[in-house]
Protein backbone atom coordinates (compact mmCIF):
# COMPACT_ATOMS: atom_id res chain seq x y z
CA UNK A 1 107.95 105.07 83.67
CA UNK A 2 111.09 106.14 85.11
CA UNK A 3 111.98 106.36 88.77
CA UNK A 4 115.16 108.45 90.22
CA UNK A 5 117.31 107.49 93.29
CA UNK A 6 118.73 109.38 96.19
CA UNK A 7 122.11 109.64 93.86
CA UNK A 8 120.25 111.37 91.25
CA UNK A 9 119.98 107.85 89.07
CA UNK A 10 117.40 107.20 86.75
CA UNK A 11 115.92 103.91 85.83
CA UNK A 12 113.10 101.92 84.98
CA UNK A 13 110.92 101.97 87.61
CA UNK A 14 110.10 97.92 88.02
CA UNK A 15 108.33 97.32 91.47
CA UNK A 16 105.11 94.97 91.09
CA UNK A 17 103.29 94.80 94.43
CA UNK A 18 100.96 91.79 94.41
CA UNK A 19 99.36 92.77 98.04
CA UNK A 20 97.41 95.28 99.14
CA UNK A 21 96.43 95.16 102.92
CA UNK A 22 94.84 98.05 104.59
CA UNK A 23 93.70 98.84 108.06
CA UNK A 24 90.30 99.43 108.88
CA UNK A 25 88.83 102.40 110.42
CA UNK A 26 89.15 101.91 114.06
CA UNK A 27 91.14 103.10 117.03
CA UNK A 28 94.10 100.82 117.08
CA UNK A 29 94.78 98.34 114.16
CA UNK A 30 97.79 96.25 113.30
CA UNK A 31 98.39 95.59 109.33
CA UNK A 32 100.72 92.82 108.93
CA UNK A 33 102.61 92.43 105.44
CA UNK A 34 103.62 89.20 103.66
CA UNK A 35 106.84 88.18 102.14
CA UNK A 36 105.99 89.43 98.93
CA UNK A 37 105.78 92.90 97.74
CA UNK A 38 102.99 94.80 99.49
CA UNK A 39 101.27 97.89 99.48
CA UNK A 40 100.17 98.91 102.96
CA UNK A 41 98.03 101.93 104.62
CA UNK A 42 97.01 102.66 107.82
CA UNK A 43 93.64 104.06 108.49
CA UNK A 44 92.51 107.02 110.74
CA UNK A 45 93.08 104.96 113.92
CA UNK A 46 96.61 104.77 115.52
CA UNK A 47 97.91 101.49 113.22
CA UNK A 48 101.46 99.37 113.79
CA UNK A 49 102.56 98.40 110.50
CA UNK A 50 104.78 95.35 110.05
CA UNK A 51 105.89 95.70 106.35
CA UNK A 52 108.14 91.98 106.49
CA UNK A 53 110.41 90.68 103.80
CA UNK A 54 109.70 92.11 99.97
CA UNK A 55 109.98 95.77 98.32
CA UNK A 56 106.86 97.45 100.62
CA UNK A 57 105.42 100.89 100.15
CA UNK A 58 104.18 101.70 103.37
CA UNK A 59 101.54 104.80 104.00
CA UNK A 60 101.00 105.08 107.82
CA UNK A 61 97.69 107.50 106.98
CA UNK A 62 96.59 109.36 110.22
CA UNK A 63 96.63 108.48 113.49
CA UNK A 64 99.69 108.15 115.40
CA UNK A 65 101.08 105.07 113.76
CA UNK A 66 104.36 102.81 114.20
CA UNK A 67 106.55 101.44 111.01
CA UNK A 68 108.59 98.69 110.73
CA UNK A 69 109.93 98.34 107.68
CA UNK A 70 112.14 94.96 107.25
CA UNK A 71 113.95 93.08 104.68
CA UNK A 72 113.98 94.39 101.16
CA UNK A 73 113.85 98.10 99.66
CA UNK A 74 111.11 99.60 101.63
CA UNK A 75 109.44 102.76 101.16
CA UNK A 76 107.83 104.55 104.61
CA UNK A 77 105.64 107.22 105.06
CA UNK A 78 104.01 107.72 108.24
CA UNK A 79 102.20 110.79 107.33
CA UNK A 80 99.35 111.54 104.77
CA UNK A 81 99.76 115.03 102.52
CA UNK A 82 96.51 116.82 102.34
CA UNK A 83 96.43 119.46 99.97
CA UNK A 84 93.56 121.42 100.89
CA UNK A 85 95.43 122.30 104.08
CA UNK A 86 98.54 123.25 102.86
CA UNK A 87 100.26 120.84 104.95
CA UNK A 88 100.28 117.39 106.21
CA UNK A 89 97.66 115.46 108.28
CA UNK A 90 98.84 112.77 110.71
CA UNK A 91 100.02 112.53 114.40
CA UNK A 92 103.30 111.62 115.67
CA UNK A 93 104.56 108.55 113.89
CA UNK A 94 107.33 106.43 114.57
CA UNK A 95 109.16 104.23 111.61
CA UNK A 96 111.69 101.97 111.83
CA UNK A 97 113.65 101.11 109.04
CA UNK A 98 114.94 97.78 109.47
CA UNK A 99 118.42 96.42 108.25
CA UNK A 100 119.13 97.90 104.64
CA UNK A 101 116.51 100.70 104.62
């Protein structure tokens, strides 16, 4: 698999996440990363995501989340694409990239 950069690079695509945290259904929930890589989502509650140190991919899901993304190459999404609506599901999320993102 090959992966492409904001410069229009290609290479191979080498992230290995070895976490996967994920909020539960609730109203608010806080999903706290590791160091490592992680994989982290939201769930349909308003969630504040700490993502930490490691190459994260963060989904924020709905609910109106928060993002912090912090050392390493970080990928943030704070809404959820739904394709039977055309559009995108999700409240008003805030991210926060952290130094380097």
């Amino acid at each position: 698999m090959e992966s492409q950069d904001a410069n229009g690079n290609y290479g191979a695509f080498s992230a290995v996440f070895l976490d996967v945290i994920e909020a539960t259904d609730g109203d608010t929930t806080t999903v706290d990363g590791t160091d490592a890589n992680d994989l982290l989502s939201g769930g349909e509650g308003s969630d504040i995501i700490y993502a930490r140190a490691g190459d994260d991919l963060v989904a924020g899901e709905l609910g109106d989340d928060i993002i912090f993304g912090a050392a390493g190459d970080d990928t943030l999404r704070g809404d959820r694409n739904s394709s039977r609506t055309g559009g995108t599901i999700g409240g008003d999320d805030l991210i926060y990239g952290g130094e380097g993102n």
